[in-house]
Protein backbone atom coordinates (compact mmCIF):
# COMPACT_ATOMS: atom_id res chain seq x y z
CA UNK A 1 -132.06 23.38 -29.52
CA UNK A 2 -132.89 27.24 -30.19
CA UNK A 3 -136.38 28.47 -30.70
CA UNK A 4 -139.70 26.79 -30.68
CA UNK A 5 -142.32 29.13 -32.44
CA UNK A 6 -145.62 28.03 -34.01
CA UNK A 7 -144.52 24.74 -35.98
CA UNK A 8 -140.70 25.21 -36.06
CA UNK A 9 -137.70 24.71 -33.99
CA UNK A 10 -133.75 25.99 -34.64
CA UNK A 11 -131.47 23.64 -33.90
CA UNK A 12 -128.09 25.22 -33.43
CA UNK A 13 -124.62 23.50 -33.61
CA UNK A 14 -121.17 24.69 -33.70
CA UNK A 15 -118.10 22.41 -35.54
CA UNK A 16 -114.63 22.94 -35.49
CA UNK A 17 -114.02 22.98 -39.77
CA UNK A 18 -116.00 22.92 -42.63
CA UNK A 19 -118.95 20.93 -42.69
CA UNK A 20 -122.79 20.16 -42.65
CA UNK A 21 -125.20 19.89 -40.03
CA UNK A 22 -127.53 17.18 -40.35
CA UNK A 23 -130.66 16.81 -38.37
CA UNK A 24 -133.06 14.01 -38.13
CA UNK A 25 -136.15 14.33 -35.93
CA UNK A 26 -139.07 11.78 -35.00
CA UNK A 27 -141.90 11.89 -32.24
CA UNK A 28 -140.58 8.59 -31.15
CA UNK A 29 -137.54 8.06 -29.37
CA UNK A 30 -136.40 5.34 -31.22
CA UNK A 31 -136.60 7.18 -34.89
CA UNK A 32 -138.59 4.91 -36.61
CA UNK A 33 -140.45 7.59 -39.15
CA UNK A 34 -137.22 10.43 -38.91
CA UNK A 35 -137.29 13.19 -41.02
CA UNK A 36 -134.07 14.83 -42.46
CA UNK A 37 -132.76 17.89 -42.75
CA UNK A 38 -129.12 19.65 -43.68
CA UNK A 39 -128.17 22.52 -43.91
CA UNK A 40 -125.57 24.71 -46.37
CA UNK A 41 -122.03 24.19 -45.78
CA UNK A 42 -120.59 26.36 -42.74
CA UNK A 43 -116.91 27.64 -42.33
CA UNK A 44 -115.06 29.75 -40.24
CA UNK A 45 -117.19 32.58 -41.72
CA UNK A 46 -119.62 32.13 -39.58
CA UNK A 47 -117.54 30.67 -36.90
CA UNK A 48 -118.15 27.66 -37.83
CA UNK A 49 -121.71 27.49 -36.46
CA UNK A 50 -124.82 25.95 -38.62
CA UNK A 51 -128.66 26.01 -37.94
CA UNK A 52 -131.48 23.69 -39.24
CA UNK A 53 -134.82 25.44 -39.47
CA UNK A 54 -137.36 22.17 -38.47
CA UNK A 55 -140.43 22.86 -40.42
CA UNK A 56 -144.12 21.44 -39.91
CA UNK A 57 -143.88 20.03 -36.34
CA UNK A 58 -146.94 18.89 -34.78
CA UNK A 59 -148.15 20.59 -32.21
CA UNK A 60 -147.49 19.97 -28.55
CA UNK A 61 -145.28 16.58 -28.91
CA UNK A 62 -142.42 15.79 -27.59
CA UNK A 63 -139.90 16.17 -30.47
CA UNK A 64 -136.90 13.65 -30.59
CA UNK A 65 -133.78 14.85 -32.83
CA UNK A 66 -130.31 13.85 -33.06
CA UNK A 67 -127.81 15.83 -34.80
CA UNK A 68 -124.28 15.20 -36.68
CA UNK A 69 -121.75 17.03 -38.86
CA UNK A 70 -120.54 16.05 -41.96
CA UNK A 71 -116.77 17.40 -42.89
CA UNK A 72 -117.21 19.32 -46.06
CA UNK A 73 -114.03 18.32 -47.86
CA UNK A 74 -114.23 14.06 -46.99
CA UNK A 75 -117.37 13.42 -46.34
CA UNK A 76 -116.70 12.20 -42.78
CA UNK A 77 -119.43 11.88 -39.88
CA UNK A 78 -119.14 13.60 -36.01
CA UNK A 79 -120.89 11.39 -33.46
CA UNK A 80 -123.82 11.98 -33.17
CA UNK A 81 -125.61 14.09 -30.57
CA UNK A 82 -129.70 13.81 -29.21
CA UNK A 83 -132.13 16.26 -27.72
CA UNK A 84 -135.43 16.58 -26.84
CA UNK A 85 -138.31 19.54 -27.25
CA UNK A 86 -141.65 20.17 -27.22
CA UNK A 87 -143.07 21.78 -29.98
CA UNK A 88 -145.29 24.74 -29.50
CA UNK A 89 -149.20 24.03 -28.51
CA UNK A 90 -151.62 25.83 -31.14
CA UNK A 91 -153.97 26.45 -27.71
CA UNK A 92 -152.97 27.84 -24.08
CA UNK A 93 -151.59 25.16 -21.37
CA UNK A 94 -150.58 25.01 -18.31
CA UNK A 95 -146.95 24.40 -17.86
CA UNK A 96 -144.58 22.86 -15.10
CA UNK A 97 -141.65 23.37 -13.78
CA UNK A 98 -139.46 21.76 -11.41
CA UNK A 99 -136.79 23.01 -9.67
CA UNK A 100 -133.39 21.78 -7.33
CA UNK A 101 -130.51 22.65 -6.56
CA UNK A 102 -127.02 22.41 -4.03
CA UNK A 103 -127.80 18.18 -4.98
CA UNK A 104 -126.16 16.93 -1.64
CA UNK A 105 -124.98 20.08 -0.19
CA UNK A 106 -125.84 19.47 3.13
CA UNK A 107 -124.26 15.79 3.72
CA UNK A 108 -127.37 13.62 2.39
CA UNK A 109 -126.44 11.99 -0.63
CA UNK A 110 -126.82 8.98 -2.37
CA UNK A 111 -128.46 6.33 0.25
CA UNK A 112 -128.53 2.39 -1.79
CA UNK A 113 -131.20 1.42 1.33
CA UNK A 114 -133.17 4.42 0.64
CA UNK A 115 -133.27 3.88 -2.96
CA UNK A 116 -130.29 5.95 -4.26
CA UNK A 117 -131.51 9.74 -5.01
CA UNK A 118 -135.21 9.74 -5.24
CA UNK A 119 -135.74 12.83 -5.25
CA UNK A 120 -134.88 13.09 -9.09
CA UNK A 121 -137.61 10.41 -9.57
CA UNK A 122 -140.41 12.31 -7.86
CA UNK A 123 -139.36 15.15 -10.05
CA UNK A 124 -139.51 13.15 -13.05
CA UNK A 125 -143.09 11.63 -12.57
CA UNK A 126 -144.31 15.40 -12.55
CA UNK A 127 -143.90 15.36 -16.09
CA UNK A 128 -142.13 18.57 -15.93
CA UNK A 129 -141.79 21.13 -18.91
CA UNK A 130 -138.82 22.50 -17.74
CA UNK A 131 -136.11 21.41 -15.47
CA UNK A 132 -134.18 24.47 -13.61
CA UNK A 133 -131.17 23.37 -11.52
CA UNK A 134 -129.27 25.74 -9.85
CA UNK A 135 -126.10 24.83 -7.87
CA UNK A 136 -123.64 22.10 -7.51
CA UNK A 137 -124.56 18.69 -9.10
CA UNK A 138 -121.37 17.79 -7.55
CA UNK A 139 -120.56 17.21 -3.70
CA UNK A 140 -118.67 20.75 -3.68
CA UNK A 141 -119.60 22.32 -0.12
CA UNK A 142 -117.35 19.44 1.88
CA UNK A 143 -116.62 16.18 2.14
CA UNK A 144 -119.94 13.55 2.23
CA UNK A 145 -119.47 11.06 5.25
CA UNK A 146 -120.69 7.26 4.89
CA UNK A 147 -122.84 7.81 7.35
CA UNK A 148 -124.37 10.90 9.26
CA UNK A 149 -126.55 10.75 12.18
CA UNK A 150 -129.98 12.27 11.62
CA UNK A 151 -131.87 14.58 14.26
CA UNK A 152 -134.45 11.55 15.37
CA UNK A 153 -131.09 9.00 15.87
CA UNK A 154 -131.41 7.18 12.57
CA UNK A 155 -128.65 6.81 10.40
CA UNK A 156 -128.35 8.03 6.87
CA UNK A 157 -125.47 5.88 4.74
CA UNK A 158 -123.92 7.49 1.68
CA UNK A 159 -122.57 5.96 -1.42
CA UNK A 160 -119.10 7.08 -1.55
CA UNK A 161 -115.58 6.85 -3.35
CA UNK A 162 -112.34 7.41 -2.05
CA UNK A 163 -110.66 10.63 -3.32
């Protein structure tokens, strides 16, 4: 998505020939009331990248869209691609943010008797505005161990694959 300003939002998309961008948008996940919009035909003009102005959002909801391309010359659908935004509030709010980073960096990873990565869950229940991850989301730094010994004795066990 691009912009969020009073009761619009941009949503931006790039193809690879001729075609339309088609938006639909609902406050529901599930897109049982979506609204649709398309917009004029892009080419390699405009390097092939289209935008759909989203008019007469509510304000502060959570705004479900999912977007395709049509091919200009047969008519043809892209798969289709979803997102999520929140459109602008009409009054001041506080706004969260959660952050993470280096995911597993340091030889904890995923632990099935600990409950996998929970760490992403607390995170989650925040109800965060905005996610900021910085770092790997891979284990990058070395390899992860099944098992590493903790300071107090106990043993952490990691989910792992061969290479």
């Amino acid at each position: 998505s691009g912009d969020v300003a009073g009761d619009r939002a941009l949503i931006w998309s790039r193809c690879d020939r001729p075609g339309r961008l088609i938006v639909e948008w609902d406050t529901r996940s599930r897109f049982g009331n979506p609204r649709r919009m398309v917009s004029l035909i892009t080419d390699a003009s405009q390097d092939f990248t289209a935008r759909v102005d989203l008019r007469g959002l509510p304000a502060d909801q959570s705004i479900f869209y999912r977007a395709r391309f049509e091919d200009a010359r047969r008519g043809m659908p892209s798969e289709p691609w979803f997102g999520h935004l929140r459109s602008a509030p009409t009054r001041p709010r506080d706004i969260r943010f959660v952050w993470g980073g280096d995911t597993c960096g340091q030889g904890y990873g995923i632990n099935p008797d600990f409950g996998g990565m929970r760490i992403y869950e607390s995170m989650r229940m925040r109800r965060p505005d905005f996610f900021l991850h910085s770092g790997d989301v891979i284990y990058a730094d070395g390899p992860i161990p099944a098992e590493v010994t903790a300071e107090d004795g106990s043993i952490w066990r990691n989910l792992v694959t061969e290479e």
